[in-house]
N, C-alpha and C. Protein backbone atom coordinates (compact mmCIF):
# COMPACT_ATOMS: atom_id res chain seq x y z
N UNK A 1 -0.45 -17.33 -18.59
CA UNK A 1 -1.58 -17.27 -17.70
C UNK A 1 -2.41 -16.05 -18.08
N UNK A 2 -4.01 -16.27 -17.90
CA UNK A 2 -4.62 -15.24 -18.36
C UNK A 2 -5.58 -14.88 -17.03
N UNK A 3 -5.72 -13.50 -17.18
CA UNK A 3 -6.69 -12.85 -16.20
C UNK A 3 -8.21 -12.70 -16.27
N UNK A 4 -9.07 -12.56 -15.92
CA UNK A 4 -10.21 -11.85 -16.21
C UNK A 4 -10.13 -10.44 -15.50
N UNK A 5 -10.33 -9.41 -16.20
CA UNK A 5 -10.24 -7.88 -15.88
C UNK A 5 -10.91 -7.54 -14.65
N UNK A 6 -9.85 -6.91 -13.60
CA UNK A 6 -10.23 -6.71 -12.01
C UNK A 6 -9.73 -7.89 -11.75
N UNK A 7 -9.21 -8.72 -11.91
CA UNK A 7 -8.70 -9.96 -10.83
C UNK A 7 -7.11 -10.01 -10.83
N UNK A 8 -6.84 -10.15 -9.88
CA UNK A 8 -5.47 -9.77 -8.78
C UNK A 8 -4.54 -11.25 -9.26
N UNK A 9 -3.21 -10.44 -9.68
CA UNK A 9 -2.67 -12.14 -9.56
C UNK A 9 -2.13 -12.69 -8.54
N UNK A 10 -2.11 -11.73 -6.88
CA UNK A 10 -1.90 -12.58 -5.96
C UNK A 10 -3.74 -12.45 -4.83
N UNK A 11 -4.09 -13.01 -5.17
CA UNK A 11 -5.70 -13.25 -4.48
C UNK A 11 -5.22 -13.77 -3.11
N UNK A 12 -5.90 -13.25 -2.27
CA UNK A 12 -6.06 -13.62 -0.82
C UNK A 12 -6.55 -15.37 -0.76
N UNK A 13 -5.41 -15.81 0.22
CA UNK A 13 -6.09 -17.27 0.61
C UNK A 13 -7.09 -17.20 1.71
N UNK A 14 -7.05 -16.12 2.50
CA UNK A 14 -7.89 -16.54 3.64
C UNK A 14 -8.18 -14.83 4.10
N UNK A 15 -9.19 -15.29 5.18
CA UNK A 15 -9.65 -14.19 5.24
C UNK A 15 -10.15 -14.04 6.62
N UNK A 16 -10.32 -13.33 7.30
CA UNK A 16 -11.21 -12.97 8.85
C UNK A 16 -11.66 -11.72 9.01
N UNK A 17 -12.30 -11.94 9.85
CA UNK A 17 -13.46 -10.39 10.18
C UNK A 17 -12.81 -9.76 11.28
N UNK A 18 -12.21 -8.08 11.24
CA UNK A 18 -11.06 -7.91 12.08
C UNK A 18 -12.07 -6.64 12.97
N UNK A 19 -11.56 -7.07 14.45
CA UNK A 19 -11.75 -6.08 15.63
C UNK A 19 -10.35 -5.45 15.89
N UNK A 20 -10.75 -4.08 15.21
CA UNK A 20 -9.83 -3.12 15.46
C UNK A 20 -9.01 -3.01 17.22
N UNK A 21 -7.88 -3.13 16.69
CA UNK A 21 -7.10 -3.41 18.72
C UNK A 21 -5.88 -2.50 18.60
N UNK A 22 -5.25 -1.65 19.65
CA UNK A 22 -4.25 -0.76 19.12
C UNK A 22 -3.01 -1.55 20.17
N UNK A 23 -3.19 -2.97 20.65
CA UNK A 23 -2.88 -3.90 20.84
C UNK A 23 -2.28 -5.31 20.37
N UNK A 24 -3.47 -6.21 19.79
CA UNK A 24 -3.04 -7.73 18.85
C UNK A 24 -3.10 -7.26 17.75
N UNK A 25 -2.03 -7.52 16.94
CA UNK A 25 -1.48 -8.17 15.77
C UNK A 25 -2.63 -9.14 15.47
N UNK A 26 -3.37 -8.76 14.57
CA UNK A 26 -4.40 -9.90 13.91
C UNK A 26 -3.64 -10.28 12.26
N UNK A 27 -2.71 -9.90 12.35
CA UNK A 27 -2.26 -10.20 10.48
C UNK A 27 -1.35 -11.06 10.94
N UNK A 28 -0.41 -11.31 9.74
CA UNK A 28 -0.55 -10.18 8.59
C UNK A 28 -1.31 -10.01 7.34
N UNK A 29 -1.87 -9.27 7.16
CA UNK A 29 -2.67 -9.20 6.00
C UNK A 29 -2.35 -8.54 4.71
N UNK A 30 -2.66 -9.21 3.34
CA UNK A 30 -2.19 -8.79 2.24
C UNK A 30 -3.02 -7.20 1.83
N UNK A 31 -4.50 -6.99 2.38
CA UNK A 31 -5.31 -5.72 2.07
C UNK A 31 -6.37 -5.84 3.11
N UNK A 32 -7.31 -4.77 2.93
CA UNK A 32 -8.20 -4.78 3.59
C UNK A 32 -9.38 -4.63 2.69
N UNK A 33 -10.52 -5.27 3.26
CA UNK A 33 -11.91 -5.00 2.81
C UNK A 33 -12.45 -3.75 3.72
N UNK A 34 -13.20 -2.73 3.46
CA UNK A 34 -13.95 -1.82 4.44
C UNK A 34 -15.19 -1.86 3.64
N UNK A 35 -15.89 -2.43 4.62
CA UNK A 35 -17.95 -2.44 4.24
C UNK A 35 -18.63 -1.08 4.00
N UNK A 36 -17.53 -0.17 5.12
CA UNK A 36 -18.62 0.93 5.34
C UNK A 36 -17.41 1.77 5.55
N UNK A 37 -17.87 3.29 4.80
CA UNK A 37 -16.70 4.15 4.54
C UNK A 37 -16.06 4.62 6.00
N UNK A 38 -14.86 5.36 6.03
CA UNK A 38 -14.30 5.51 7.32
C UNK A 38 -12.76 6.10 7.15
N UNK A 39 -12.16 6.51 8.23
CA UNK A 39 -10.81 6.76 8.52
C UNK A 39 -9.96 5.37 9.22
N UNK A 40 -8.92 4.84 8.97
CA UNK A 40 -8.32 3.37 8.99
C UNK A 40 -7.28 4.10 9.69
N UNK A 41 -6.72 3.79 10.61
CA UNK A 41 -5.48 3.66 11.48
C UNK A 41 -4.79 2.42 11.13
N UNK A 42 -4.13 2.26 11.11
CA UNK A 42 -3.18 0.78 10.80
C UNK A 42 -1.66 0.87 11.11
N UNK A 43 -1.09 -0.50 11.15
CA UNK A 43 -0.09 -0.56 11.42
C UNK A 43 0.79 -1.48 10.09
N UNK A 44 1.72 -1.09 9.40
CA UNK A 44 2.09 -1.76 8.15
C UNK A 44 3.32 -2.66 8.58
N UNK A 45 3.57 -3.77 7.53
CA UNK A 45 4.03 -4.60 7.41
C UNK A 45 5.24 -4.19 7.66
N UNK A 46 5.80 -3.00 7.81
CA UNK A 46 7.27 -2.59 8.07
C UNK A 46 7.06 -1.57 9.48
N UNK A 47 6.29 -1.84 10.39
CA UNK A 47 6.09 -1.16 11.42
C UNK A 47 5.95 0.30 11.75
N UNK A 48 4.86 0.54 10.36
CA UNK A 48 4.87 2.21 10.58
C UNK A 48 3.39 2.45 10.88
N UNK A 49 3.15 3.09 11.47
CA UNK A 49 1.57 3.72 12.00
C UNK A 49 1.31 4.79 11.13
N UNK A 50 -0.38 4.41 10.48
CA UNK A 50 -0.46 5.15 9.18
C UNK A 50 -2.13 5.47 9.59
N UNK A 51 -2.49 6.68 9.32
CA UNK A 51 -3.89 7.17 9.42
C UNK A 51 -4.04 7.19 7.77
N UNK A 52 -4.81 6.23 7.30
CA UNK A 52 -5.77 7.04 6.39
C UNK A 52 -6.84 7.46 6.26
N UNK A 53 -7.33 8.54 5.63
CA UNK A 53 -8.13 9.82 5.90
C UNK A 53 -9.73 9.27 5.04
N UNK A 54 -10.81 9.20 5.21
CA UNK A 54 -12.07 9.16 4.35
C UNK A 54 -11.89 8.11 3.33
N UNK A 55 -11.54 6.69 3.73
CA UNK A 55 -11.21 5.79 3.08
C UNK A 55 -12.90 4.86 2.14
N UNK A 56 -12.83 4.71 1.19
CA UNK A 56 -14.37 4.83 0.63
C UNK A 56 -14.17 3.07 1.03
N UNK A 57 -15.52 2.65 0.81
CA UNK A 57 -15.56 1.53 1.16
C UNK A 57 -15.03 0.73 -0.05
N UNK A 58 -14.33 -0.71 0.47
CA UNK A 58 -14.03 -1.41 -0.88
C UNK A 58 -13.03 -2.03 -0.21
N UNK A 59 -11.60 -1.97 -1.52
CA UNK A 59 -10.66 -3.10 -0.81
C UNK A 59 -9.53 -1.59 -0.93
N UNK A 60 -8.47 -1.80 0.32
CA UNK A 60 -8.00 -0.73 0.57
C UNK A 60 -6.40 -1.86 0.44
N UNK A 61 -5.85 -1.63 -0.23
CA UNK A 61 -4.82 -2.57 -1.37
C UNK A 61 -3.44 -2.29 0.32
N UNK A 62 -3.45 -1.97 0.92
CA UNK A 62 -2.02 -1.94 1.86
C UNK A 62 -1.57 -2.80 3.27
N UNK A 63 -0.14 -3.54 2.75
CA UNK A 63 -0.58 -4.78 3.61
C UNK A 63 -0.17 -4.21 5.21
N UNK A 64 -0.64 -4.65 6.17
CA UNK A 64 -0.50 -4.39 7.57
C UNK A 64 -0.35 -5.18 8.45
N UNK A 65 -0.02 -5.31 9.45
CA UNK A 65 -0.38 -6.69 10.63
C UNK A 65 -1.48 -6.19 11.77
N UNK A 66 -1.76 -4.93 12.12
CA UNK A 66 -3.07 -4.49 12.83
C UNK A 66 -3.50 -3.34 12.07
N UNK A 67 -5.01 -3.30 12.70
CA UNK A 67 -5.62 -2.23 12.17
C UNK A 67 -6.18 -1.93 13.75
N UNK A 68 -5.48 -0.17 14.03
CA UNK A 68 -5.71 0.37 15.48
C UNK A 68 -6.86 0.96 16.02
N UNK A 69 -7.69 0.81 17.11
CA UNK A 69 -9.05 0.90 17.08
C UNK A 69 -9.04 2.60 17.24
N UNK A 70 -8.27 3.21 17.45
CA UNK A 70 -7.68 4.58 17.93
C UNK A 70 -7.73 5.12 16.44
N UNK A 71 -8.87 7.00 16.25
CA UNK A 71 -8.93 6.91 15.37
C UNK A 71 -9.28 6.06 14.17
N UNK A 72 -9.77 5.09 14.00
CA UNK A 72 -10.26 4.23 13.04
C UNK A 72 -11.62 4.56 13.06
N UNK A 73 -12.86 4.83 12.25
CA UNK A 73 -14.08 5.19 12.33
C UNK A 73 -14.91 3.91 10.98
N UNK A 74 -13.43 3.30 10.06
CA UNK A 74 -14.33 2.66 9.16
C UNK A 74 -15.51 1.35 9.87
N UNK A 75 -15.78 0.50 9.51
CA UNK A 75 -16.30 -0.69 10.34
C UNK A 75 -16.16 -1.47 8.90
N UNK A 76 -16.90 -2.62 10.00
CA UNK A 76 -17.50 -4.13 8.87
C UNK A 76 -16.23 -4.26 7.88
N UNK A 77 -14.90 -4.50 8.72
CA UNK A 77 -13.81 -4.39 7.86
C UNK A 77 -13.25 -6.12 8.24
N UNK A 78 -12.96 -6.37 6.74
CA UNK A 78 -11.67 -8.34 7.04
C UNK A 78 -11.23 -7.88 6.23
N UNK A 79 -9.85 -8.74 7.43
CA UNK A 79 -8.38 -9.11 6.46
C UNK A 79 -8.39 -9.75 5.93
N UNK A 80 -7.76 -9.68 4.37
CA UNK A 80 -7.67 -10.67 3.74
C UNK A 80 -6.10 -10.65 3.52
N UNK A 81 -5.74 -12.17 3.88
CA UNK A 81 -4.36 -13.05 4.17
C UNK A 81 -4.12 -13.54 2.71
């Protein structure tokens, strides 16, 4: 199997536009997209609560099941499943 350079060999099937909740579980999600730069609160796939700090916009590669509205400043952010 061959790649084209920058493409992922496990690509997201699906995807949604996520409202940060320090509440619902909107995942689980394989990464995140962030539109617009920011600090990400999240919650990871092994139940640890993680601040990351001045996160630039793009795809932020770490899988999670929420992203906490507490502390979180990025926006215009989807999961991609």
């Amino acid at each position: 199997m061959s790649f084209t350079v920058g493409m992922r060999a496990n690509p997201a099937a699906d995807a949604v536009v996520l409202v940060p909740s320090d509440t619902v579980n909107q995942g689980p999600f394989r990464r995140l997209f962030l539109g617009v730069t920011g600090d990400v609160t999240l919650v990871t796939l092994g139940g640890t609560t993680v601040l990351f700090k001045a996160v630039a916009k793009g795809i932020l590669d770490v899988g999670c099941s929420r992203v906490n509205s507490t502390a979180t400043t990025a926006t215009d952010m989807v999961g991609l499943m």
